[in-house]
PDB file of N, CA and C in Angstrom:
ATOM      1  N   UNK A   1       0.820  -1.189   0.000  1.00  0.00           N
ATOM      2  CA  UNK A   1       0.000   0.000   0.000  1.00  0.00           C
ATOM      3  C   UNK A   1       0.872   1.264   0.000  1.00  0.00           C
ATOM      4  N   UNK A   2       1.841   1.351   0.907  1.00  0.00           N
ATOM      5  CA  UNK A   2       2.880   2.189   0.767  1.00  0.00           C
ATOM      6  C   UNK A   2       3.552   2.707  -0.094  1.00  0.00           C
ATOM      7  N   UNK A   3       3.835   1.346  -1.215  1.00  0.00           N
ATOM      8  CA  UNK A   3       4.811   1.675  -2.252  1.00  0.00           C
ATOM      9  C   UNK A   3       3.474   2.684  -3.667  1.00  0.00           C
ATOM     10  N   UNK A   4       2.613   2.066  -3.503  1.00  0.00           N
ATOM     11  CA  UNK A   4       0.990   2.082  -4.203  1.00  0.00           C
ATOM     12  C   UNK A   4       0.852   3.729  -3.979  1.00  0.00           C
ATOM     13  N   UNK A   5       1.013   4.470  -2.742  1.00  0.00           N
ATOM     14  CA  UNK A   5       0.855   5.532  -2.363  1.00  0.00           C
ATOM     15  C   UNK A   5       1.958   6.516  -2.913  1.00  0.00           C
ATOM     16  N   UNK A   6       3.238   6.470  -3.023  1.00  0.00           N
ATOM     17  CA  UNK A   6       4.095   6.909  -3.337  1.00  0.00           C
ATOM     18  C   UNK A   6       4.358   7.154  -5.187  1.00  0.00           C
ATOM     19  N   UNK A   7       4.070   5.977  -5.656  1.00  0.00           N
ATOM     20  CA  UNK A   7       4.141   5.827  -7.284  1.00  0.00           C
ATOM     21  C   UNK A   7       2.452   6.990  -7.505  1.00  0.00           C
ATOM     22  N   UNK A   8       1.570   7.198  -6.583  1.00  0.00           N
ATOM     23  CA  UNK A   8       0.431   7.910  -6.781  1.00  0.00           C
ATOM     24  C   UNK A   8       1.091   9.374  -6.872  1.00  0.00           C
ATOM     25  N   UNK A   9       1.837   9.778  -5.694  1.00  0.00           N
ATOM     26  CA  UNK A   9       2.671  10.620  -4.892  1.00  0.00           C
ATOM     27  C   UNK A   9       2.772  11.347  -6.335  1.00  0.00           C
ATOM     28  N   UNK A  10       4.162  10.511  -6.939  1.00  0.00           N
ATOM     29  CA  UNK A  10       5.022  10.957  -8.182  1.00  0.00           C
ATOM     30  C   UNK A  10       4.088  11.762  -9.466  1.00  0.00           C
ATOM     31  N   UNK A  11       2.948  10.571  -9.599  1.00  0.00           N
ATOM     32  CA  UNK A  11       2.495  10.709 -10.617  1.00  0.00           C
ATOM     33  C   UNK A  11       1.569  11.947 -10.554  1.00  0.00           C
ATOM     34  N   UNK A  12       1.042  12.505  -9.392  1.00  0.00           N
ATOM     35  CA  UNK A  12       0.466  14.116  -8.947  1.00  0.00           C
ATOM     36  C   UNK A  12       1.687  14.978  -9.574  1.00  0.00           C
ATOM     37  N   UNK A  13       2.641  15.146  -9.172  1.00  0.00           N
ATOM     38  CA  UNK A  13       3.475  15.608  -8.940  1.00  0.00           C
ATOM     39  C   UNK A  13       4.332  16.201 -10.634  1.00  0.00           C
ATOM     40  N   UNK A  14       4.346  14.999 -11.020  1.00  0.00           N
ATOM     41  CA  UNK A  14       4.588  14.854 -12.677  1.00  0.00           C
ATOM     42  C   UNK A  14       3.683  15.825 -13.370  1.00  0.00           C
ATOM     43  N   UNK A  15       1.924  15.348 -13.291  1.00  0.00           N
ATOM     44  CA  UNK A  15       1.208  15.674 -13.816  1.00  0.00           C
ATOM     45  C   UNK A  15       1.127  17.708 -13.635  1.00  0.00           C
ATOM     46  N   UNK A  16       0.990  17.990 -12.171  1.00  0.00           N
ATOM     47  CA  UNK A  16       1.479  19.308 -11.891  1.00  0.00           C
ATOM     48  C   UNK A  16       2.250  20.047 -12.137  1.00  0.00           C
ATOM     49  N   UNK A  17       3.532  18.996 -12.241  1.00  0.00           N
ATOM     50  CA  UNK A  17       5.091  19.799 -13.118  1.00  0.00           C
ATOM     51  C   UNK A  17       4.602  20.061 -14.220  1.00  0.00           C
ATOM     52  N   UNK A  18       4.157  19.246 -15.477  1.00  0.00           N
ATOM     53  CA  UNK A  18       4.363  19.371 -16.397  1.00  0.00           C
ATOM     54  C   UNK A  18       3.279  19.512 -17.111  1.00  0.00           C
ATOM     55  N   UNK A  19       2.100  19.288 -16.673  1.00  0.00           N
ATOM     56  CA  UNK A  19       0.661  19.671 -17.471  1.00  0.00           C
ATOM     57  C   UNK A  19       0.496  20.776 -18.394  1.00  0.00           C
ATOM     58  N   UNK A  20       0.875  22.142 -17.672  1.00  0.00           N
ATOM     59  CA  UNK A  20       0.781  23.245 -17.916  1.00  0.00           C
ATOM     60  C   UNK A  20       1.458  23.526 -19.493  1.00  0.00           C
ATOM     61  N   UNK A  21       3.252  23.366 -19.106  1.00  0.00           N
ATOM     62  CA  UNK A  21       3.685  23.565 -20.006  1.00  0.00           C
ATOM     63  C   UNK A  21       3.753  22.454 -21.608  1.00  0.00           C
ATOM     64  N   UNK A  22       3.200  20.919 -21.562  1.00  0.00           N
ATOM     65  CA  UNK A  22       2.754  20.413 -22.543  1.00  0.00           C
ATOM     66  C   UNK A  22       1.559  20.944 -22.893  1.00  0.00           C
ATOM     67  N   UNK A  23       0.417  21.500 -22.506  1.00  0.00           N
ATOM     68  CA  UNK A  23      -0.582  22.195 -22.795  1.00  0.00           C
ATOM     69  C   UNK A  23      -0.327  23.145 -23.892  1.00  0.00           C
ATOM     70  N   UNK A  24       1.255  23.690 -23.144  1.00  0.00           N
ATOM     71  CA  UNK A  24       0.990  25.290 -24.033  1.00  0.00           C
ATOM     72  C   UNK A  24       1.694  25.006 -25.228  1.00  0.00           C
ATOM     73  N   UNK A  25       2.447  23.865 -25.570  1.00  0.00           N
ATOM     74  CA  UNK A  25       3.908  23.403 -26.612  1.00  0.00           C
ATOM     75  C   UNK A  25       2.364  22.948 -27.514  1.00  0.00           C
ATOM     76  N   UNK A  26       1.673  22.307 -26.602  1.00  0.00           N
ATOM     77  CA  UNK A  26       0.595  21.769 -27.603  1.00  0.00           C
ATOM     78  C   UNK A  26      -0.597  22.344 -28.201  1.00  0.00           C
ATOM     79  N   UNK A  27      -0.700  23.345 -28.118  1.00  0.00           N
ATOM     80  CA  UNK A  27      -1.684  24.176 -28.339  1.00  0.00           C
ATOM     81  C   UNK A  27      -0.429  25.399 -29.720  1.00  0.00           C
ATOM     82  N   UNK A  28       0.785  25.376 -29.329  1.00  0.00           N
ATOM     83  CA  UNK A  28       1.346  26.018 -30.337  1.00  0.00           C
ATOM     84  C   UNK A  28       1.155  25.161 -31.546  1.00  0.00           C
ATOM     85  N   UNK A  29       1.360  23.463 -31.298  1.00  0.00           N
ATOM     86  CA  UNK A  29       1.418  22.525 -32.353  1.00  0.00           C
ATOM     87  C   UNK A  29       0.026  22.634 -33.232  1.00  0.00           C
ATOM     88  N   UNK A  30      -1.134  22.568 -32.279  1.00  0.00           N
ATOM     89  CA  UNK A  30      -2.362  23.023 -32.983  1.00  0.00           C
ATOM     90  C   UNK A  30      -2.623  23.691 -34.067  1.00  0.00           C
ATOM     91  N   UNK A  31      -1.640  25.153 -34.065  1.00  0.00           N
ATOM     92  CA  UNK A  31      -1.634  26.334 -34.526  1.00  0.00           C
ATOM     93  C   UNK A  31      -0.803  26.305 -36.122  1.00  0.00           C
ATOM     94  N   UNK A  32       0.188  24.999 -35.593  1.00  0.00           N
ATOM     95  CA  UNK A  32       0.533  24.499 -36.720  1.00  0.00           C
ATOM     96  C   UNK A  32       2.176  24.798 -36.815  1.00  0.00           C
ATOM     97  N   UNK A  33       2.494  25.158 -35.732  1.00  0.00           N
ATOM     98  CA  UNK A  33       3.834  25.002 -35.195  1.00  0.00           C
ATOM     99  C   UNK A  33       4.938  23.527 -35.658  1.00  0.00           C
ATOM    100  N   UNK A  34       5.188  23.169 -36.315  1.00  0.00           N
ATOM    101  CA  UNK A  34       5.859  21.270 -36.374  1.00  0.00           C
ATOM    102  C   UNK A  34       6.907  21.575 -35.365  1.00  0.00           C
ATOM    103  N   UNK A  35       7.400  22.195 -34.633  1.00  0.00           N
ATOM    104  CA  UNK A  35       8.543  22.784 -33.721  1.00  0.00           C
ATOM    105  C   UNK A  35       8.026  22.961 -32.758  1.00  0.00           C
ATOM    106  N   UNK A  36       6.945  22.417 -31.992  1.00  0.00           N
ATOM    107  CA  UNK A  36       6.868  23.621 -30.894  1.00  0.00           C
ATOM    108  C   UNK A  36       7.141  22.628 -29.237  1.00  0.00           C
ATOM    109  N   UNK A  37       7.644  21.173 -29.641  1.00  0.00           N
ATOM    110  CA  UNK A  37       7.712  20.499 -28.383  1.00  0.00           C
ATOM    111  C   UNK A  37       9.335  20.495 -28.032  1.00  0.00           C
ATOM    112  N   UNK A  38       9.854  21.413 -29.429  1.00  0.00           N
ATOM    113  CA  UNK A  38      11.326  21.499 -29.052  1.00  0.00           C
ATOM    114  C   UNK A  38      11.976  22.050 -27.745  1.00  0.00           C
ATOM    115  N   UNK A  39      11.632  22.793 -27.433  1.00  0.00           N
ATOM    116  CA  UNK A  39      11.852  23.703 -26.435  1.00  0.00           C
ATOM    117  C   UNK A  39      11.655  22.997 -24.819  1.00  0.00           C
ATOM    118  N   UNK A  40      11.012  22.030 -24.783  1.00  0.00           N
ATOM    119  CA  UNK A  40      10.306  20.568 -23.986  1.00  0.00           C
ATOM    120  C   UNK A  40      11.676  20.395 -23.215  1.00  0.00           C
ATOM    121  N   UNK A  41      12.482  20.031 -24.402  1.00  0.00           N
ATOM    122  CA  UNK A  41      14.034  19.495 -23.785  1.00  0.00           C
ATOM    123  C   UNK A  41      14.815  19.623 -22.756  1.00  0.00           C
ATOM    124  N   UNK A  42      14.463  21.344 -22.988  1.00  0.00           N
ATOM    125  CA  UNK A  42      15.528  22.775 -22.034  1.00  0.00           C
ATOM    126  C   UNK A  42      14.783  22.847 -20.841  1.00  0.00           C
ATOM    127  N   UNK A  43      13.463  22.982 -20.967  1.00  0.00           N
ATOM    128  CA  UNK A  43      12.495  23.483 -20.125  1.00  0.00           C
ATOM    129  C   UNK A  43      11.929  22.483 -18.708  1.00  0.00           C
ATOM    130  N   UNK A  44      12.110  21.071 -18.796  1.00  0.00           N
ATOM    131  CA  UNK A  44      11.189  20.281 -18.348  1.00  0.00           C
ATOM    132  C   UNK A  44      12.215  20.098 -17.146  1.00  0.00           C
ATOM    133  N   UNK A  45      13.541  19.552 -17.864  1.00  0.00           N
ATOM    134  CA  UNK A  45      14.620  19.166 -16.436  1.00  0.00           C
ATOM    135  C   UNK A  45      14.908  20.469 -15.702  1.00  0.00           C
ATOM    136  N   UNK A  46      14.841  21.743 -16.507  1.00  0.00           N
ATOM    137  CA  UNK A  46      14.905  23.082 -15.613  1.00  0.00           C
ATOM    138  C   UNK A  46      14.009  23.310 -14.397  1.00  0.00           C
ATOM    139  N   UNK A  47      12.709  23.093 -14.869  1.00  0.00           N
ATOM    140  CA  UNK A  47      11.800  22.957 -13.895  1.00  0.00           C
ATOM    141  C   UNK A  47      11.760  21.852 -12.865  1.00  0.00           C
ATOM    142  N   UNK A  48      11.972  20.730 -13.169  1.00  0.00           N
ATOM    143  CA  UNK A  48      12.636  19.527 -12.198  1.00  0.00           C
ATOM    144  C   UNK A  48      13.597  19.865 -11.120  1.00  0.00           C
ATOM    145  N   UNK A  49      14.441  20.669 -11.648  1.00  0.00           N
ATOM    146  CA  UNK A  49      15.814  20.981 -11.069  1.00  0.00           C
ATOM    147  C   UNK A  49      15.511  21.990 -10.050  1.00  0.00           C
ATOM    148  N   UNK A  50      14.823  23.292 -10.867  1.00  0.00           N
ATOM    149  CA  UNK A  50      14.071  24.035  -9.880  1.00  0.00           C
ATOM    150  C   UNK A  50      13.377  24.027  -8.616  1.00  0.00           C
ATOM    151  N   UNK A  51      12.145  23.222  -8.657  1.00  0.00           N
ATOM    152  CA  UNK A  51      11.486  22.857  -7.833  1.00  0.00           C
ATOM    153  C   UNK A  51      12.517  21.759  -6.990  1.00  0.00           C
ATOM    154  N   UNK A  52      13.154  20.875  -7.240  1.00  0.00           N
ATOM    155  CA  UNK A  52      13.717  20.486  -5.888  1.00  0.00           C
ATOM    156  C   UNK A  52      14.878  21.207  -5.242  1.00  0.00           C
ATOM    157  N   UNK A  53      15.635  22.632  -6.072  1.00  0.00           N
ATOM    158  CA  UNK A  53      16.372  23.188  -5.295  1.00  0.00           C
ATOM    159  C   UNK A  53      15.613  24.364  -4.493  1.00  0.00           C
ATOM    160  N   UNK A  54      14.285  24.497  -4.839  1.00  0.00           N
ATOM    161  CA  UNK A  54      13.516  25.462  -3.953  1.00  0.00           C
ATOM    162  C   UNK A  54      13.367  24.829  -2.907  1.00  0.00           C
ATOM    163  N   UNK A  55      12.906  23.010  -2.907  1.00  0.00           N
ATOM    164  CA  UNK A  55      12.224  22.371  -1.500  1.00  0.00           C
ATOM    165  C   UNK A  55      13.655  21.930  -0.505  1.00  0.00           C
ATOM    166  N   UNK A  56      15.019  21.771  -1.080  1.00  0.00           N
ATOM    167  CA  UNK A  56      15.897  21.476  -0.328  1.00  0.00           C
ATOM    168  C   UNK A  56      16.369  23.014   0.375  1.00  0.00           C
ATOM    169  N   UNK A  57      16.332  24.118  -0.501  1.00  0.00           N
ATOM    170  CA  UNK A  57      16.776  25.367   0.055  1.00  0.00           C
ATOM    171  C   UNK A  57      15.565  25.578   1.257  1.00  0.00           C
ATOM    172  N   UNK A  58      14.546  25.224   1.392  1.00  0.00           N
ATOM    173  CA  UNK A  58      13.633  25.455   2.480  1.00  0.00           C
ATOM    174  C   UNK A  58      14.009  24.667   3.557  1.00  0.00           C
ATOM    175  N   UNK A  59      14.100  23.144   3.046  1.00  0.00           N
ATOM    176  CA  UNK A  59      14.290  22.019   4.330  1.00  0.00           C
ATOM    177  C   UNK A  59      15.478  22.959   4.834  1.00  0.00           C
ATOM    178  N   UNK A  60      16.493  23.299   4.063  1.00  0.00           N
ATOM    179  CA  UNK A  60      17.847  24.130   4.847  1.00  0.00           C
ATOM    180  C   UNK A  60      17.763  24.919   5.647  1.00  0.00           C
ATOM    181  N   UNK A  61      17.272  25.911   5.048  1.00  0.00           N
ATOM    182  CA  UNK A  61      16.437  27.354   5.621  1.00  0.00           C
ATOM    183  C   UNK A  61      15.849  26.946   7.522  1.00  0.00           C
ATOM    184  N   UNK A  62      15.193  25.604   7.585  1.00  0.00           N
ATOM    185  CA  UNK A  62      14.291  25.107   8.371  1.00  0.00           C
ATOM    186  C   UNK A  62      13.025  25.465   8.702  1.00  0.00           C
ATOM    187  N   UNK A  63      12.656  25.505   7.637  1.00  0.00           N
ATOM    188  CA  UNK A  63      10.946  26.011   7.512  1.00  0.00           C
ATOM    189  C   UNK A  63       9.686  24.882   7.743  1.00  0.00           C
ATOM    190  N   UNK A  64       8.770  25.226   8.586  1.00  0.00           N
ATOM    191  CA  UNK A  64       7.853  24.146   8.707  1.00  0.00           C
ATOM    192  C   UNK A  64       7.744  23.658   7.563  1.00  0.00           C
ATOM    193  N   UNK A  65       6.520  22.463   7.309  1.00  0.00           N
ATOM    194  CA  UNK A  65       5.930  21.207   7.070  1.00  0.00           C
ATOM    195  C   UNK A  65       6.810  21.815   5.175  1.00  0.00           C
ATOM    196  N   UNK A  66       7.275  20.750   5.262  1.00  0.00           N
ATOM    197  CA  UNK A  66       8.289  20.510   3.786  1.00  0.00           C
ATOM    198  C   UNK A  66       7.508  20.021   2.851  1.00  0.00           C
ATOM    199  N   UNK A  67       5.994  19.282   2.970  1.00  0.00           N
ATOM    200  CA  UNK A  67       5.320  18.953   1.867  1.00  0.00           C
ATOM    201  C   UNK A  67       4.896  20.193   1.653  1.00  0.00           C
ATOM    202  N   UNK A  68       4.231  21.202   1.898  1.00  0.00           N
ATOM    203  CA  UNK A  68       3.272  22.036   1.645  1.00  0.00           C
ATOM    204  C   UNK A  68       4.160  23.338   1.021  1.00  0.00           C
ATOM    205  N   UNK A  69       5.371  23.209   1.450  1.00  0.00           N
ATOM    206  CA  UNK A  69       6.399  24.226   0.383  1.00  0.00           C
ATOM    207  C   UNK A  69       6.800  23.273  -0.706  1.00  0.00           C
ATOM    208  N   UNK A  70       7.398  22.074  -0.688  1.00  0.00           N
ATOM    209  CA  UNK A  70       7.245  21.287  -1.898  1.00  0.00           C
ATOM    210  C   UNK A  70       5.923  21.330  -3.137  1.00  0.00           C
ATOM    211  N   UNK A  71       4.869  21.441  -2.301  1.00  0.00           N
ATOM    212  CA  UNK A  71       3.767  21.172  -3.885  1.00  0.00           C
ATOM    213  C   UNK A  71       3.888  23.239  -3.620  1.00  0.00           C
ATOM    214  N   UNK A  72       3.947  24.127  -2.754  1.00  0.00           N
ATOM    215  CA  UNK A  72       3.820  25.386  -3.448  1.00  0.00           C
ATOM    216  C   UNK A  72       4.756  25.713  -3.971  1.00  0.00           C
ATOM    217  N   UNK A  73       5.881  24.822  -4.116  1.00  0.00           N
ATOM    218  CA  UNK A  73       7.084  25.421  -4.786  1.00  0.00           C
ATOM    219  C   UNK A  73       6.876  24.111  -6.498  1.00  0.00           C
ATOM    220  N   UNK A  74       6.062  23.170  -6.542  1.00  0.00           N
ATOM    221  CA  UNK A  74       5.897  23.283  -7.706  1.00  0.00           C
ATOM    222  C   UNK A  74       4.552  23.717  -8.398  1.00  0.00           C
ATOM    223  N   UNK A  75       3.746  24.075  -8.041  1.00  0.00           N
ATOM    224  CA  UNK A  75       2.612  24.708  -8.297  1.00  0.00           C
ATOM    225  C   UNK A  75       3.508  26.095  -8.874  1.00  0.00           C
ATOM    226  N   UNK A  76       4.131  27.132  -8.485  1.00  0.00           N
ATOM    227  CA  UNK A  76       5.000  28.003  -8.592  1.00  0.00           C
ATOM    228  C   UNK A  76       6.169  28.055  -9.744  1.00  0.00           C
ATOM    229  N   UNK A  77       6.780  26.665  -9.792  1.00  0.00           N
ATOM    230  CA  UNK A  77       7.774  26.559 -10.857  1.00  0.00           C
ATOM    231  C   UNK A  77       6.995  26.272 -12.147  1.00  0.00           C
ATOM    232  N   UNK A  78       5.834  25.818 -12.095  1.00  0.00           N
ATOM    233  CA  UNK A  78       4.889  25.120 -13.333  1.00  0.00           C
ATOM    234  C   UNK A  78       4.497  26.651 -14.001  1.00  0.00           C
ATOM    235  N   UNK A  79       3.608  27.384 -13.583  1.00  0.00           N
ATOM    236  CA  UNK A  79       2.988  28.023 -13.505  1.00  0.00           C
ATOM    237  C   UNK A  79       4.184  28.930 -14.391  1.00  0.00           C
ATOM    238  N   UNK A  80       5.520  29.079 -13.848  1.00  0.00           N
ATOM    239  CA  UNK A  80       6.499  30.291 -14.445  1.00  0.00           C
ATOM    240  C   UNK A  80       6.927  29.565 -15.682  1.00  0.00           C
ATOM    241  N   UNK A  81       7.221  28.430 -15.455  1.00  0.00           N
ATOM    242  CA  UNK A  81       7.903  27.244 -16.907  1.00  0.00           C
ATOM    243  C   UNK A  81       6.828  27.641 -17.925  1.00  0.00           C
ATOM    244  N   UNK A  82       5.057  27.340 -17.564  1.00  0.00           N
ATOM    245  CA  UNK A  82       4.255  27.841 -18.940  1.00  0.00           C
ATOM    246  C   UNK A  82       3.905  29.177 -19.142  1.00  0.00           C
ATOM    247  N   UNK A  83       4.191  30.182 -18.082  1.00  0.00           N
ATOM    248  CA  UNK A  83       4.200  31.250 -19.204  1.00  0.00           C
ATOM    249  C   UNK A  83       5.385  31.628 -19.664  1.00  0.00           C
ATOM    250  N   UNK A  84       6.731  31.630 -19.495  1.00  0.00           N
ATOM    251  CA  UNK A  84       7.881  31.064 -20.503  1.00  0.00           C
ATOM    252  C   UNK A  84       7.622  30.795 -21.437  1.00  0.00           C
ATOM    253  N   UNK A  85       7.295  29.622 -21.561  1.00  0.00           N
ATOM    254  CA  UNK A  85       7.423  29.145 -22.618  1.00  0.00           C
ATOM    255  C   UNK A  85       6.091  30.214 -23.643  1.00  0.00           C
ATOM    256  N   UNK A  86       5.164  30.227 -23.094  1.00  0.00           N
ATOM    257  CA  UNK A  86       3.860  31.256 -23.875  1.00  0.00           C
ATOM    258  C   UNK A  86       4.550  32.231 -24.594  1.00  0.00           C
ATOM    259  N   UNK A  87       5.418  33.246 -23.585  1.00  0.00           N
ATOM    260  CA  UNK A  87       6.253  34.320 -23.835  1.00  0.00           C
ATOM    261  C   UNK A  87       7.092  34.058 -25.101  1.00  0.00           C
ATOM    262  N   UNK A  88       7.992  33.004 -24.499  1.00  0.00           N
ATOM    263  CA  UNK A  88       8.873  32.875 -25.880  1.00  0.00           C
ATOM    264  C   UNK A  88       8.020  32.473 -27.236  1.00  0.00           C
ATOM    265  N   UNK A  89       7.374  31.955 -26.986  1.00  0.00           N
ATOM    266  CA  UNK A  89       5.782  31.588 -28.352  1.00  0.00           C
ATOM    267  C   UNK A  89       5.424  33.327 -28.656  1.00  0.00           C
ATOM    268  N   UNK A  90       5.273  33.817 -28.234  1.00  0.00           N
ATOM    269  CA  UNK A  90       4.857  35.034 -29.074  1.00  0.00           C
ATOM    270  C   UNK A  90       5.382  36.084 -29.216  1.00  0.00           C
ATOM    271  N   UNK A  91       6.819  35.656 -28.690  1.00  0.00           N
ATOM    272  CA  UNK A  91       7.932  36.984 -28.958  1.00  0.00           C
ATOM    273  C   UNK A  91       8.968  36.807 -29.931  1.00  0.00           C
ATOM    274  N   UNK A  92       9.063  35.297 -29.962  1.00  0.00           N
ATOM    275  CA  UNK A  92      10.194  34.580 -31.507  1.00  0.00           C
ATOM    276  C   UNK A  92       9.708  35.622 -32.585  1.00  0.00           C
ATOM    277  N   UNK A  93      11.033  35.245 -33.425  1.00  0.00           N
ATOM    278  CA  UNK A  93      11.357  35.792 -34.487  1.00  0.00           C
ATOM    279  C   UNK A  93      10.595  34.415 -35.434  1.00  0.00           C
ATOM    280  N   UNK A  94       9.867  35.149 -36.382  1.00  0.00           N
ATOM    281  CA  UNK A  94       9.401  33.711 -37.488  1.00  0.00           C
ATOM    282  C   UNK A  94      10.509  34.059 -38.686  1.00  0.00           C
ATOM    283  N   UNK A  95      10.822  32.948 -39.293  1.00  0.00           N
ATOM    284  CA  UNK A  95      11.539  33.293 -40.709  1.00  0.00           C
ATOM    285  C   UNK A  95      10.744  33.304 -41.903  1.00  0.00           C
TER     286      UNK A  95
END
């Protein structure tokens, strides 16, 4: 049940990281973008990387309950990763 709870854990967690910004790569593709999950690459482990150096800089810091800055620190990194990426979608240069 434990292990059952944890693989649940991840998969919140995944879905929260990264919902946002496949949403927005995919909604460029819609538009008719053939390029637009490129950017996926740079963006996804950044945000990975992010969010756990926000939740270890807190555990450091010694700030209460470490789950509840963990999901607001990726609720927070998601949220900045897709409008990034939005931004860079409508500020590129087209050729």
């Amino acid at each position: 049940m434990r292990l059952l709870l944890i693989v649940l854990a991840t998969l919140v967690f995944i879905v929260v990281q990264w919902g946002p910004v496949l949403y927005v790569a995919r909604q460029q593709w819609l538009r008719g973008d053939p390029y637009s999950f490129r950017q996926l690459r740079f963006l996804m482990p950044a945000q990975l990387l992010a969010t756990v150096s926000l939740a270890v800089a807190a555990d450091l810091l010694g700030l209460r309950n470490p789950a509840a800055l963990f999901a607001g620190a990726t609720a927070v990194v998601s949220a900045a990763g897709a409008g990034a990426l939005a931004l860079y979608y409508r500020f590129r240069r087209r050729p």
